[in-house]
Protein backbone atom coordinates (compact mmCIF):
# COMPACT_ATOMS: atom_id res chain seq x y z
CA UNK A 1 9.87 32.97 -52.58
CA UNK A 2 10.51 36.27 -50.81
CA UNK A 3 7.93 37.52 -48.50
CA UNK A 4 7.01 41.50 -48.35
CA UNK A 5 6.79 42.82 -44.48
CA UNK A 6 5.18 46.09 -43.44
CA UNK A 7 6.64 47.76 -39.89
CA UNK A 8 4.80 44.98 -37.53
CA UNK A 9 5.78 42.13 -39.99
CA UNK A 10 9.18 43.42 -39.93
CA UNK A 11 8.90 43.51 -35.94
CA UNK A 12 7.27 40.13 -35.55
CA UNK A 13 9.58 38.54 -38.31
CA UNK A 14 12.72 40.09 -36.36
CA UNK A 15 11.78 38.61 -33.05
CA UNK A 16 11.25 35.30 -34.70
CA UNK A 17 14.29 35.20 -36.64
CA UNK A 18 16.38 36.08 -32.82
CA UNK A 19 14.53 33.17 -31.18
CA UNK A 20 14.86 30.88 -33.89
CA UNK A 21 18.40 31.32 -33.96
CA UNK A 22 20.01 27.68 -33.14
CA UNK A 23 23.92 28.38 -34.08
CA UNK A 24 24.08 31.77 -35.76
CA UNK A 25 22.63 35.58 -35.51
CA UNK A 26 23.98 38.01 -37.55
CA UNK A 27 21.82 41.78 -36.86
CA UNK A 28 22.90 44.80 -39.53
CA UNK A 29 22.08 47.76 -38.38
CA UNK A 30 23.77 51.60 -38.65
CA UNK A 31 21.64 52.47 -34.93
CA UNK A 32 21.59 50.47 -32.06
CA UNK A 33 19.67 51.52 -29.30
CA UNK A 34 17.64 48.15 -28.81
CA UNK A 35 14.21 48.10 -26.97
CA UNK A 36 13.83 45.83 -23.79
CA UNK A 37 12.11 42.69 -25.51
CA UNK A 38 14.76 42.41 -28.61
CA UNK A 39 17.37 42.72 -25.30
CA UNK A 40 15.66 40.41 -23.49
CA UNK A 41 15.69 37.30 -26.69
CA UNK A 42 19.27 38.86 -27.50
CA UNK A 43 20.20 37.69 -23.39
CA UNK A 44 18.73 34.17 -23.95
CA UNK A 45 21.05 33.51 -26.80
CA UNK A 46 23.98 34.22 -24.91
CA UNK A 47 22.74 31.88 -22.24
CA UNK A 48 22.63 29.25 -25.13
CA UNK A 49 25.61 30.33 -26.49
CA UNK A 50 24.71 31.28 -29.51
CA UNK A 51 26.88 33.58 -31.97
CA UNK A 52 25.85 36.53 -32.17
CA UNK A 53 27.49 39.35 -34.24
CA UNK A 54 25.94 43.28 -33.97
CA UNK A 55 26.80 45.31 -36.86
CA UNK A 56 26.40 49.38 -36.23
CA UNK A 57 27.13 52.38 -37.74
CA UNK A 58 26.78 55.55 -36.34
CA UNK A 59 28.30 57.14 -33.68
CA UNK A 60 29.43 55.54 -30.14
CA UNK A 61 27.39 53.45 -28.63
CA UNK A 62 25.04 55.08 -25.62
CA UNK A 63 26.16 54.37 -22.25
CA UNK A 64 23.48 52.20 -21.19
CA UNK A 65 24.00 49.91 -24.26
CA UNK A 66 27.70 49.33 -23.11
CA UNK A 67 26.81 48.70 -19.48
CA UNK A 68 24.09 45.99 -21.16
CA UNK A 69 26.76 44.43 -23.96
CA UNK A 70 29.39 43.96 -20.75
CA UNK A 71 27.51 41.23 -19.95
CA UNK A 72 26.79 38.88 -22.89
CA UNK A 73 29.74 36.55 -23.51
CA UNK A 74 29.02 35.55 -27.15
CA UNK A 75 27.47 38.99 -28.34
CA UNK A 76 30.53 40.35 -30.43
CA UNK A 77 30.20 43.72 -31.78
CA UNK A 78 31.84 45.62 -34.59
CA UNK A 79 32.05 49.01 -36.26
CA UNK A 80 31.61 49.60 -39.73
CA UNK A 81 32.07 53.47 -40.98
CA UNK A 82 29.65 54.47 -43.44
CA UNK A 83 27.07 51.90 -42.83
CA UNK A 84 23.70 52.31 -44.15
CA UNK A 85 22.58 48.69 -44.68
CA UNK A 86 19.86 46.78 -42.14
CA UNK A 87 20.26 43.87 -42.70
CA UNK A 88 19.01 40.53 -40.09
CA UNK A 89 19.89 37.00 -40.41
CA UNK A 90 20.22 33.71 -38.63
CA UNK A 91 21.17 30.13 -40.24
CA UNK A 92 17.50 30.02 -42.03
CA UNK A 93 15.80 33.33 -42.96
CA UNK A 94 16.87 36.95 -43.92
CA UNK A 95 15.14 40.33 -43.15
CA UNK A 96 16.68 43.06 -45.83
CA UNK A 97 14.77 46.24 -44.69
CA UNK A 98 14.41 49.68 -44.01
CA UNK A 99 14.13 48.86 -40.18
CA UNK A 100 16.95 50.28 -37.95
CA UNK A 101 17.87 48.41 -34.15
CA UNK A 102 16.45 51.44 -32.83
CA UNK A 103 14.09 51.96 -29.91
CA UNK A 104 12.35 54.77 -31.67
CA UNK A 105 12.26 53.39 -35.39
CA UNK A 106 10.32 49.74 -33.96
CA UNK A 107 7.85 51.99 -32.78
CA UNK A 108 7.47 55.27 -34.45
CA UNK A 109 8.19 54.60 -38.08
CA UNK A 110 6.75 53.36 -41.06
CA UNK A 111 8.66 50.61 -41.90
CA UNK A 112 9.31 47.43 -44.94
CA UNK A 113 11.41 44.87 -45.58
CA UNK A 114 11.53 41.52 -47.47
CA UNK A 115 12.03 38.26 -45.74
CA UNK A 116 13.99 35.37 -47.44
CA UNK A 117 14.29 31.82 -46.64
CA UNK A 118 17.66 29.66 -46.87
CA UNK A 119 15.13 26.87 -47.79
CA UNK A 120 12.97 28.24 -50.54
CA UNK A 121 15.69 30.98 -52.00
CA UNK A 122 18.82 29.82 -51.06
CA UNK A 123 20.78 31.86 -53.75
CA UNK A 124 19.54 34.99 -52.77
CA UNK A 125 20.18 34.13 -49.13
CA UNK A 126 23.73 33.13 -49.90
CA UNK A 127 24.31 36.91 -51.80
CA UNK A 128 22.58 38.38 -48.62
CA UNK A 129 24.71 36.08 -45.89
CA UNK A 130 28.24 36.76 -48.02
CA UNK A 131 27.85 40.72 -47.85
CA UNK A 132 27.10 40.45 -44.26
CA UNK A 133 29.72 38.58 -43.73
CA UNK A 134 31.61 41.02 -46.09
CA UNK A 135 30.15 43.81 -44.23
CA UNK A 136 31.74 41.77 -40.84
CA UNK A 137 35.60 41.57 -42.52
CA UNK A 138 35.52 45.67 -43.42
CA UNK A 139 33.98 46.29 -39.80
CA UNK A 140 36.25 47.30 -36.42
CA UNK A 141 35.20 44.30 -34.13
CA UNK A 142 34.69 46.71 -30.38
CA UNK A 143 35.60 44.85 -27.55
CA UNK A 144 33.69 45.73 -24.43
CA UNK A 145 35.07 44.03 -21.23
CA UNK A 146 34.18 43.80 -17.37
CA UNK A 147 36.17 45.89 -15.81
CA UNK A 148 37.81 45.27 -12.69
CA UNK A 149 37.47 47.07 -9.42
C-alpha cells in the first residue's frame, strides 16, 4: 500500500531509494541544483555503475552542476520542456511528490509525497515507471563531455 511522506520523509525516503539502487535510478525533477549528500550517493552509483537517468526542466543547468556531471560516466541527463512532474524511482520503490532536486526546496520548503513499492503495488508502480520512462523518450538526452586541453 502507498505510504504518505511529509518534507523529512520525502528526504529520508529519497536518500534511501539512491542507495538502494542496485541496477536502475531514474530522478524526475524540473530543478536541479542538488545538495552535497544527494551528490555524494549520486557519485557512489557511478562508481558501481549504476544507471542513472536525471530528468530536468527548467532552464540551463548552473555551472557548477556541469563541472560536477563531467565526471560521472553512467549519470545521463536529459531535457524535457515543460516539465513539472517530480518524480523518483529505482527498480523497487517510487517517490511521486511535490519535492524538487533543489538545494533550497530539501531544506526550506514544506514538502509531501507518496511512496510506492514494486512489491506491494506493483500496478501503480508500473503506471509511475512507464511515464517516466515516457517522460525519458519526449526528453533531449544533454551530453556533457570532458573536454580536452
Amino acid at each position: 500500500m502507498a505510504k504518505f511522506l511529509n518534507t523529512s520523509a520525502t528526504n529520508y525516503y529519497l536518500e534511501e531509494m539512491i542507495k538502494g539502487a542496485k541496477d536502475r535510478l531514474i530522478l524526475i525533477s524540473p530543478f536541479l541544483r542538488l545538495n552535497d549528500r544527494i551528490k555524494e550517493l549520486l557519485e557512489d552509483k557511478n562508481r558501481l555503475k549504476i544507471d542513472v537517468r536525471i530528468v530536468y526542466g527548467k532552464s540551463e543547468l548552473q555551472p557548477e552542476e556541469v563541472n560536477w556531471l563531467k565526471g560521472l560516466t553512467y549519470v545521463r541527463t536529459s531535457f524535457c520542456k515543460n516539465l513539472h512532474a517530480k518524480c523518483y524511482l529505482n527498480e523497487e520503490m517510487c517517490i511521486v511528490t511535490s519535492l524538487n532536486l533543489y538545494e533550497f526546496s530539501q531544506v526550506n520548503n514544506n514538502e509531501m509525497g507518496v511512496l510506492i513499492s514494486r512489491g506491494e503495488d506493483a500496478a501503480l508502480y508500473k503506471d509511475a515507471y512507464e511515464e517516466a520512462q515516457r517522460i525519458i523518450r519526449i526528453s533531449d538526452e544533454i551530453r556533457i563531455s570532458l573536454e580536452v586541453v
